[in-house]
Protein backbone atom coordinates (compact mmCIF):
# COMPACT_ATOMS: atom_id res chain seq x y z
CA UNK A 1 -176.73 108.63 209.01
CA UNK A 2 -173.93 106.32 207.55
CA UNK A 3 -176.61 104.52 205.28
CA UNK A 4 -175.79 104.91 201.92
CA UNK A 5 -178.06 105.71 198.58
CA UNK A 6 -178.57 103.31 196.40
CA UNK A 7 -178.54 103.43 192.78
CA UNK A 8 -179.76 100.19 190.90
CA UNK A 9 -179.49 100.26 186.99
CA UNK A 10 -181.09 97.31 184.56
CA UNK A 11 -179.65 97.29 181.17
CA UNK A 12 -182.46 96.22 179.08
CA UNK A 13 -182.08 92.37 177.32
CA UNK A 14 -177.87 92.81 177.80
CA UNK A 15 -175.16 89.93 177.85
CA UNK A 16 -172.13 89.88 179.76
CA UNK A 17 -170.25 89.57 176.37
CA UNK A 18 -171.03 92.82 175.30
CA UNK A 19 -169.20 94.64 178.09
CA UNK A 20 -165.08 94.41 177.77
CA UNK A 21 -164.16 93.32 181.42
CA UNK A 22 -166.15 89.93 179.93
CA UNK A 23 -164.44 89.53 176.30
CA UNK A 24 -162.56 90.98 173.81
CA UNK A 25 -165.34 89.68 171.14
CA UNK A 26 -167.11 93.15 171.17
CA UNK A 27 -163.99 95.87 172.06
CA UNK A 28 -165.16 99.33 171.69
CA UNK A 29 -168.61 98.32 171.36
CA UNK A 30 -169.29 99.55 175.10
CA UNK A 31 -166.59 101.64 176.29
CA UNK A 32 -168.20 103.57 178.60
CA UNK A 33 -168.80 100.94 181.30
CA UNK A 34 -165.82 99.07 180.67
CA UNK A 35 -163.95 102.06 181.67
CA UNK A 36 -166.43 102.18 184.60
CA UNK A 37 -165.30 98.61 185.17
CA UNK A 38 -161.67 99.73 187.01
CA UNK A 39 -163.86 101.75 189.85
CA UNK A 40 -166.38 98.72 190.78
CA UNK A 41 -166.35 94.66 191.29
CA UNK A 42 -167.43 93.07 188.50
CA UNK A 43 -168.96 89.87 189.00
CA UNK A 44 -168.10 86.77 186.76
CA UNK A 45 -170.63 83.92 186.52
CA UNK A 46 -174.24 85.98 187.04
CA UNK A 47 -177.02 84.25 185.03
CA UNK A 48 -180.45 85.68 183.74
CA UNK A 49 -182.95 82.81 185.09
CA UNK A 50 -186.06 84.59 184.74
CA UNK A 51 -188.08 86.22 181.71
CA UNK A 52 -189.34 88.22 180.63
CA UNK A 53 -188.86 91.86 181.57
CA UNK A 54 -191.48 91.78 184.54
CA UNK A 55 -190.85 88.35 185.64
CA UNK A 56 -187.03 88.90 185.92
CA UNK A 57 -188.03 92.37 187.95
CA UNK A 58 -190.02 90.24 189.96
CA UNK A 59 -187.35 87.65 190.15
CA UNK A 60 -184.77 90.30 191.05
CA UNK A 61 -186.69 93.05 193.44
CA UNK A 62 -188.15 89.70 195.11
CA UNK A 63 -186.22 86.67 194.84
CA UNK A 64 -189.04 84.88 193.82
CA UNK A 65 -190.11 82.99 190.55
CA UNK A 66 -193.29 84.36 189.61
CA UNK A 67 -195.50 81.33 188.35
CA UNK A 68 -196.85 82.64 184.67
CA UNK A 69 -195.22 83.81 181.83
CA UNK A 70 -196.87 87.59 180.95
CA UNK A 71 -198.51 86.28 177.98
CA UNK A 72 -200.24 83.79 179.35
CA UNK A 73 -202.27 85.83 181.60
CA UNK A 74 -205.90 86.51 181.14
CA UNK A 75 -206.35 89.82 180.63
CA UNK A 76 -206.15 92.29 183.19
CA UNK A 77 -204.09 89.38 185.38
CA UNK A 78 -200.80 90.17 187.00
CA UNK A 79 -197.71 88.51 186.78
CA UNK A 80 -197.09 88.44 190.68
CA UNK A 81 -200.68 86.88 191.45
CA UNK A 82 -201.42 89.81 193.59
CA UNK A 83 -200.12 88.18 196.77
CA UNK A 84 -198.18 89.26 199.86
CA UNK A 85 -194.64 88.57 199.69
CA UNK A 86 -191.70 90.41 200.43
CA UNK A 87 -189.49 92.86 198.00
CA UNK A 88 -185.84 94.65 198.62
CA UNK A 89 -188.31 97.82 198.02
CA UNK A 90 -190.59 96.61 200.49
CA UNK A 91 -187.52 95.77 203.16
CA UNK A 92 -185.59 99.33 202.35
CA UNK A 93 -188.86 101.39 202.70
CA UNK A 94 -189.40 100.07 206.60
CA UNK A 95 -186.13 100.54 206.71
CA UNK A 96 -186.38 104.66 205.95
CA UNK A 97 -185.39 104.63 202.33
CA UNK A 98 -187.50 106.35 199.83
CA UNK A 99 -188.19 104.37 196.65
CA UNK A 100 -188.42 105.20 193.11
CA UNK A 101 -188.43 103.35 189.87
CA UNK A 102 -187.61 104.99 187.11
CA UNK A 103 -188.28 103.36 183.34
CA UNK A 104 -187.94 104.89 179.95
CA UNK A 105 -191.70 102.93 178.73
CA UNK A 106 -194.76 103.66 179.68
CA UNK A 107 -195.27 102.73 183.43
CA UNK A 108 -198.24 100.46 182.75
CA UNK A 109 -196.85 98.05 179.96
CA UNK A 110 -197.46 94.04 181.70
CA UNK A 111 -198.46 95.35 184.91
CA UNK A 112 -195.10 96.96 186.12
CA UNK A 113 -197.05 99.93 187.73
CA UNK A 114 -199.51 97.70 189.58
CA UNK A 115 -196.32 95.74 190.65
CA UNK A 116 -194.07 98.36 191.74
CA UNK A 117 -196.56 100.15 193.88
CA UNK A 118 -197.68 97.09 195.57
CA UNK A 119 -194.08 95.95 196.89
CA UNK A 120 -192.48 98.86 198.39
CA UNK A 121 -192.32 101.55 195.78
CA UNK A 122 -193.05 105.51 196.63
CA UNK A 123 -192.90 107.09 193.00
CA UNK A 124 -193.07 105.30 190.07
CA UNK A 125 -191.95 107.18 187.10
CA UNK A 126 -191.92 106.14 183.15
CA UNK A 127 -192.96 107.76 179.50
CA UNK A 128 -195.50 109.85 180.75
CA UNK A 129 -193.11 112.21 182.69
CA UNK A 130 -190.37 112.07 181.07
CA UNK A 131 -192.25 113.57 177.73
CA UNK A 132 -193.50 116.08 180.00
CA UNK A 133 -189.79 116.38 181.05
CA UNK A 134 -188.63 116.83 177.80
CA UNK A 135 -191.27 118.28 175.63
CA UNK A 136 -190.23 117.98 171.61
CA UNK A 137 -187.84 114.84 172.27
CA UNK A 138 -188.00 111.76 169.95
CA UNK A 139 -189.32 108.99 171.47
CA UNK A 140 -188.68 105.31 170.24
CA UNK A 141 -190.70 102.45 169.33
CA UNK A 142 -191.76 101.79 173.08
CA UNK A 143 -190.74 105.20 175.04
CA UNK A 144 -188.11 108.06 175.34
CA UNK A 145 -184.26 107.03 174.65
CA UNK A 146 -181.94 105.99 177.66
CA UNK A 147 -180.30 109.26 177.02
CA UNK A 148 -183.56 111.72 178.40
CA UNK A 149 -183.88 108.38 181.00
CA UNK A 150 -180.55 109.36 182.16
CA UNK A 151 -180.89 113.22 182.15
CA UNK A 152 -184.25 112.59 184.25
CA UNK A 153 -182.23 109.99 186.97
CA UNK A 154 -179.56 112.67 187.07
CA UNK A 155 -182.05 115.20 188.00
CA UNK A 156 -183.96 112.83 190.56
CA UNK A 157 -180.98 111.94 192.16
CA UNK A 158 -180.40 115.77 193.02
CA UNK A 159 -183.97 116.24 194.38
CA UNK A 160 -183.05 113.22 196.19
CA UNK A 161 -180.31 114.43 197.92
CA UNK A 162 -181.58 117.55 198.80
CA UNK A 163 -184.43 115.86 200.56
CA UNK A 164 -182.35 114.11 202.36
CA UNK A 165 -180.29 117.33 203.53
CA UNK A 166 -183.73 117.67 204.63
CA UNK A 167 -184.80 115.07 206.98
CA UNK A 168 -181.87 112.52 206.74
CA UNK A 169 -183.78 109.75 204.58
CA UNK A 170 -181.61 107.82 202.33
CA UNK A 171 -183.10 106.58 198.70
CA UNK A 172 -183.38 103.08 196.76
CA UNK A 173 -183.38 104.40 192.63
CA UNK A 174 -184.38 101.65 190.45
CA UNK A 175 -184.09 102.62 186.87
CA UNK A 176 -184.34 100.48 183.93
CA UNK A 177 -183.16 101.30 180.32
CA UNK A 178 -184.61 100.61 176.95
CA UNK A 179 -182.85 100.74 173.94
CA UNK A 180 -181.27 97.86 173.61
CA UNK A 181 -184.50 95.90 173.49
CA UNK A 182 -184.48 93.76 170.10
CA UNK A 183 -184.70 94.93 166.95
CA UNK A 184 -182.44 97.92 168.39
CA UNK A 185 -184.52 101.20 169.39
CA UNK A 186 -181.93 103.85 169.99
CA UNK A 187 -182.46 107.09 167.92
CA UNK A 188 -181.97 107.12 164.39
CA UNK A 189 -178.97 109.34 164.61
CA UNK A 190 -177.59 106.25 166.81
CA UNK A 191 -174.58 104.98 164.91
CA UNK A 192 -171.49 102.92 165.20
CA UNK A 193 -168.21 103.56 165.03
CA UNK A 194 -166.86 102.90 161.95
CA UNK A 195 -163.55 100.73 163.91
CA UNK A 196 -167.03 98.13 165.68
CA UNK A 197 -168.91 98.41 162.75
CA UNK A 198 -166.50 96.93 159.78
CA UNK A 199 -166.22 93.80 162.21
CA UNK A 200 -169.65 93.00 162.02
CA UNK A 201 -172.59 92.33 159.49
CA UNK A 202 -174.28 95.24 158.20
CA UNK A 203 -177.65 92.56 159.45
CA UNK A 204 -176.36 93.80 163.43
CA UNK A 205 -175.45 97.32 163.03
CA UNK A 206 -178.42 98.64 164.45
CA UNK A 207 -178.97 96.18 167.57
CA UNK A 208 -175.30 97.14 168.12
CA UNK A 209 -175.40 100.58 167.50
CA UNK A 210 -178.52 100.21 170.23
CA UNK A 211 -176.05 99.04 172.77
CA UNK A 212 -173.34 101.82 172.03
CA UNK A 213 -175.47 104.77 172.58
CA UNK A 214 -176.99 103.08 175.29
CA UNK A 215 -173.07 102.90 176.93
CA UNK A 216 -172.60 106.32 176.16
CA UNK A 217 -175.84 107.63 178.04
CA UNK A 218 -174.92 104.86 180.98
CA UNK A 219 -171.67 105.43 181.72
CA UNK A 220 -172.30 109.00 181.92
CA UNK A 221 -174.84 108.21 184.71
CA UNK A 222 -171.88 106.34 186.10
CA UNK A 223 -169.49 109.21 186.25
CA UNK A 224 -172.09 111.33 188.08
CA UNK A 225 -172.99 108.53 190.38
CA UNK A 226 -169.44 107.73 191.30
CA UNK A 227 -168.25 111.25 190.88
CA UNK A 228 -165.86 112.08 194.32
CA UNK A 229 -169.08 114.14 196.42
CA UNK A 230 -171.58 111.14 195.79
CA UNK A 231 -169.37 107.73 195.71
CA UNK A 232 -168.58 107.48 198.72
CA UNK A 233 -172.15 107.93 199.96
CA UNK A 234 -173.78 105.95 196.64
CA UNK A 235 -174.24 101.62 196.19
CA UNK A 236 -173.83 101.59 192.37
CA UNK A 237 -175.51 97.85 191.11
CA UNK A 238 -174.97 97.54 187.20
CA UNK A 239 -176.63 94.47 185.81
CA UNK A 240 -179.37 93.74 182.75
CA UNK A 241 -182.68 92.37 183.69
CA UNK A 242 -182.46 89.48 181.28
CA UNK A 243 -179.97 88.24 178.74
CA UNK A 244 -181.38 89.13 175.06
CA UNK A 245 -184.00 86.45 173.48
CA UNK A 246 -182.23 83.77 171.76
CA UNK A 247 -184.88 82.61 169.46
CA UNK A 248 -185.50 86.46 168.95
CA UNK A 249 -182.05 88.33 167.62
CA UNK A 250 -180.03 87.50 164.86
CA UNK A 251 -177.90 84.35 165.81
CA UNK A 252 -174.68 86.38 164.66
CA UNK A 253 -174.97 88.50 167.54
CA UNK A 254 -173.10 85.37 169.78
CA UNK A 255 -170.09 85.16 169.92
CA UNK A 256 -170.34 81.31 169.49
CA UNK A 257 -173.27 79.15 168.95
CA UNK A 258 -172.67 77.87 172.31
CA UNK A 259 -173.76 81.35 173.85
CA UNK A 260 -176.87 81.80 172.39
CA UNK A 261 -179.34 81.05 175.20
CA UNK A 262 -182.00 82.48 177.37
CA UNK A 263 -180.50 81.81 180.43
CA UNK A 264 -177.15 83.57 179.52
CA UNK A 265 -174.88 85.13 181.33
CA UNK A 266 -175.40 88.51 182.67
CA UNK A 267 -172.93 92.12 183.24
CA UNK A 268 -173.08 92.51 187.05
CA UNK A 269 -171.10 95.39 188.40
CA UNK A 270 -171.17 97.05 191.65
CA UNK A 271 -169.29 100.16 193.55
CA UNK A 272 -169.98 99.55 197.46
CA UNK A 273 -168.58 102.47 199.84
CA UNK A 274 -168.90 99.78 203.12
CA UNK A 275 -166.51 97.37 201.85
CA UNK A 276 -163.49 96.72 200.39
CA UNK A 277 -164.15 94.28 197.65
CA UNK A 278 -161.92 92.56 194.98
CA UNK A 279 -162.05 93.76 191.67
CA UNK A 280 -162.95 90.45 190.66
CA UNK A 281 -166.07 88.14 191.98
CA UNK A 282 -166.24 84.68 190.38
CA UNK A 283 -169.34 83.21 191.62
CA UNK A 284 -172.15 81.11 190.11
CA UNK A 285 -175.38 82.92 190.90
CA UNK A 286 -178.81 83.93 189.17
CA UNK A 287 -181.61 86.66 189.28
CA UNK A 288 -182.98 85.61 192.40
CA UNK A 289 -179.42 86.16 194.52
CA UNK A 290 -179.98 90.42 193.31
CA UNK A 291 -182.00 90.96 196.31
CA UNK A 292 -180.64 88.84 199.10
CA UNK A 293 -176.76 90.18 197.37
CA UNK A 294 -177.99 94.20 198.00
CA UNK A 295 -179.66 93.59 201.44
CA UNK A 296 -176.20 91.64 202.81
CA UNK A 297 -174.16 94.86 201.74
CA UNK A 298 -176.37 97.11 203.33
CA UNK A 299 -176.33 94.76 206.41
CA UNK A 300 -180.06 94.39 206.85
CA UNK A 301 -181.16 90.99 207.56
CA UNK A 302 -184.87 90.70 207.33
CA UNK A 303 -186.75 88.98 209.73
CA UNK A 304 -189.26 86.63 207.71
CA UNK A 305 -189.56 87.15 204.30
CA UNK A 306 -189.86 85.58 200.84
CA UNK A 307 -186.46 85.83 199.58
CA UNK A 308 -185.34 82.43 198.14
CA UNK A 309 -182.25 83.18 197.12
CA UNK A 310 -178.77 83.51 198.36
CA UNK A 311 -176.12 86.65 198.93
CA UNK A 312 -173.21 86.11 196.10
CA UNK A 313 -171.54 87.30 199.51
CA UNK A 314 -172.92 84.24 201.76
CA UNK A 315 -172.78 80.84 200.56
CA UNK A 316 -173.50 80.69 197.37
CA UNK A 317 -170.50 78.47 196.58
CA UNK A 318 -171.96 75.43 199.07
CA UNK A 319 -175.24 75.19 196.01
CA UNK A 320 -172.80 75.69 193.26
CA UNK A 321 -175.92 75.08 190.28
CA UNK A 322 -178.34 77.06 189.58
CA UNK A 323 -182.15 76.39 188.20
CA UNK A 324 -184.46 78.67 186.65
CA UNK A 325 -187.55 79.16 184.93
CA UNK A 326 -189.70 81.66 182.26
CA UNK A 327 -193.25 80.77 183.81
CA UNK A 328 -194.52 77.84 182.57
CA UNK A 329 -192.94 77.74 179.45
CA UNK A 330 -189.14 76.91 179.62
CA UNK A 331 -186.96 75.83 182.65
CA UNK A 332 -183.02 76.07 182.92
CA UNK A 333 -180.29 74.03 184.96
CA UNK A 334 -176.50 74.78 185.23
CA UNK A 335 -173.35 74.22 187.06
CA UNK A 336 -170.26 75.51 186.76
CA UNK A 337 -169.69 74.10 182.84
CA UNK A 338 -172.58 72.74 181.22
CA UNK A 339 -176.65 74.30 181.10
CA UNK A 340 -179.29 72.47 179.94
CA UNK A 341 -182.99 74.32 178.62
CA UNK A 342 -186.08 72.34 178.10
CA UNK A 343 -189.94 73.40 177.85
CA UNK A 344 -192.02 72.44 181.24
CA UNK A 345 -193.48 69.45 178.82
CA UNK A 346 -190.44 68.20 178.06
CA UNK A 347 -189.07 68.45 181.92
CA UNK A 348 -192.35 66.07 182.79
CA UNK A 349 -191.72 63.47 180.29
CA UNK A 350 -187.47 63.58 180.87
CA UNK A 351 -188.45 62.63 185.24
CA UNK A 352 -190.54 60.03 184.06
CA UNK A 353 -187.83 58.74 182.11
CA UNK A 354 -185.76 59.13 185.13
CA UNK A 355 -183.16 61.48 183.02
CA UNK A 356 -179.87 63.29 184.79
CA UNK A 357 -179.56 66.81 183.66
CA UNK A 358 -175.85 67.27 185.50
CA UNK A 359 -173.92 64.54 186.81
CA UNK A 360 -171.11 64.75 189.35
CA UNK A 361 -172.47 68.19 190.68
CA UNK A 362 -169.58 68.78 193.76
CA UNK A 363 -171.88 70.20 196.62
CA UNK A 364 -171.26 70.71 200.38
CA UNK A 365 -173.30 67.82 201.18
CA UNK A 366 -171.44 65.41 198.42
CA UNK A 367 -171.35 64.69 194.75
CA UNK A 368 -174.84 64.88 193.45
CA UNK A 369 -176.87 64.59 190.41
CA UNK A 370 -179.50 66.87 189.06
CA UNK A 371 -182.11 64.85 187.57
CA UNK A 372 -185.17 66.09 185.81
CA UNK A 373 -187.33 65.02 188.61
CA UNK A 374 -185.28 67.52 190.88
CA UNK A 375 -186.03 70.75 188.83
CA UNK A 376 -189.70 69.49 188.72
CA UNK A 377 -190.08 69.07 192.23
CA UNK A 378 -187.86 72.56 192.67
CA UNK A 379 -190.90 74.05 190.02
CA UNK A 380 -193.44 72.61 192.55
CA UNK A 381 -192.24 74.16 195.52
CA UNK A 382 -191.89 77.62 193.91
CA UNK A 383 -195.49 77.15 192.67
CA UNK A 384 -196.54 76.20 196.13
CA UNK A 385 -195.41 79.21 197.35
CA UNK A 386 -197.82 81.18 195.26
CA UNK A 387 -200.40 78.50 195.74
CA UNK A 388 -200.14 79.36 199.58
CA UNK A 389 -201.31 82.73 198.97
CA UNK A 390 -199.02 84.28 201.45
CA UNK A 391 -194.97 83.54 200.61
CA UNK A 392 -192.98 82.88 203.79
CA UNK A 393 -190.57 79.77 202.90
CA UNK A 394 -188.59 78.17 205.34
């Protein structure tokens, strides 16, 4: 069977300026992957358009905008609604592939459980086994350190394999990290080295020491995955499922004041054993192009689904903005140079007053503008989906 595994890894709240192949701003904070960087395409240009944690999985797995924000819910609700719509999990289990999701929190924190095993996912695995993996270990703030998350995906992966010796089935892992989740929750032995840290405010040292030992424990996941008897067999995807929370971290963590968004950009890095890629992607593209992006690799075209985005493979460049949302709270437009953020109340008021949000957007049908009355009327559609209880969009 020439199908091959796949291997998908969230960073937890990560910009693309951390990681080397992106800037020189934070050299040697993340060595690990940027050495990873010269085996894989690295793709410039990938936003985060959908927040938090949950609704960017959602966004991601499903190429969907889920309509609420997770604290808006009433409780016991569910970010997805609990409707029928269509996941990469969903499409790669008819396909043959087990599934697994692997997190280093508790599998039930906002739903994620519920979620996971309702689109497409066999085993869902989080805190709960990896402390009885690990017995003793120190756990963090929210659940065990991406270094026993990595030991635990190394060790999956093998069983894995050796079930598919078995009966031939290739596997979708999903794993997503945690210590680089604001304030910084890496171990308390976590520290930087002293070259990063005398660059920096002492304020930072411990979100950033978050992100180095998260690199270390990452990119040795990386060297196992693309290690000579697995990468040519293994689709490594290395992205973050959101950028970090702007209103959130310490301000000195941007580079420039410019960067310090929601919808930032995003690391997106990928090692495909079909195709001979460039090094180098430039391509304007969000959280919902994930899903459609992995299935075009793998060469599965699903019949009808929900998937609303676009392969960064397939036409991306003819919609070159992008539009976004963090349930009905804030809502995001770019193009290629400028972004523009504004809460949903705002957006209503801004169409009324008939405002442009980008001018002189070059399309394949013309030179457009995006107004606020397009991103409202983009809002209503993805609502309508939901609305329609069952999400098949033309």
């Amino acid at each position: 069977d020439p199908r091959p595994n796949v291997v998908l890894t969230f960073l937890e709240s990560t910009n693309a300026f951390f990681l080397t192949p992106y800037g020189d701003h934070y050299a040697g904070l993340m060595p690990q992957l940027s050495a990873l960087a010269g085996q894989m395409t690295t793709i410039h240009g990938m936003h985060n358009t959908s927040a938090p944690t949950i609704s960017a999985l959602i966004t991601a797995l499903c190429s969907i905008h889920p309509p609420d924000h997770p604290a808006d819910l009433r409780r016991g609700a569910s970010a997805d609604g609990r409707l029928a719509y269509t996941c990469v999990s969903d499409v790669l289990r008819t396909a043959g592939y087990r599934t697994v999701f692997l997190q280093g929190a508790s599998k039930t924190v906002t739903g994620k459980e519920y979620f996971l095993r309702t689109h497409g996912f066999d085993q869902v695995l989080g805190l709960e086994d990896l402390q009885a993996a690990f017995p003793g270990a120190r756990r963090g703030p929210w659940g065990m350190h991406d270094a026993q998350l990595v030991q635990f995906a190394q060790r999956t992966i093998d069983r894995l394999e050796r079930e598919r010796a078995h009966d031939g089935r290739p596997f979708l892992l999903v794993m997503l990290t945690l210590d680089t989740h604001d304030p910084g929750m890496a171990a308390a032995d976590c520290a930087l080295p002293p070259a990063v840290a005398q660059r920096f405010p002492a304020a930072v040292h411990r979100q950033l020491a978050a992100f180095h030992c998260s690199d270390r424990a990452i990119g040795t996941l990386g060297r196992f995955v693309l290690a000579p008897e697995r990468r040519d067999r293994t689709l490594w995807l290395l992205t973050a499922d959101h950028a970090m929370f702007a209103d959130l971290v310490d301000a000195r963590l941007y580079p420039t004041a410019g960067d310090r968004r929601h919808f930032a950009e995003i690391p997106l890095q990928l090692h495909d054993p079909l195709h001979q890629l460039p090094k180098r992607l430039d391509r304007l593209a969000g959280t919902r192009d994930l899903a459609p992006t992995l299935l075009h690799l793998l060469g599965i075209q699903p019949a009808l689904h929900s998937l609303t985005g676009r392969s960064l493979f397939g036409g991306t460049e003819a919609f070159p903005f992008l539009v976004g949302r963090s349930g009905e709270r804030l809502v995001f437009a770019r193009d290629a140079t400028r972004a523009v953020e504004l809460p949903v109340g705002r957006l209503r008021t801004a169409c009324e007053r008939g405002e442009v949000l980008l001018a002189g957007v070059v399309t394949a049908l013309g030179v457009v503008d995006v107004t606020a009355c397009d991103l409202q009327a983009w809002l209503g559609w993805q609502n309508g989906l939901w609305a329609a209880q069952r999400i098949f969009p033309a």
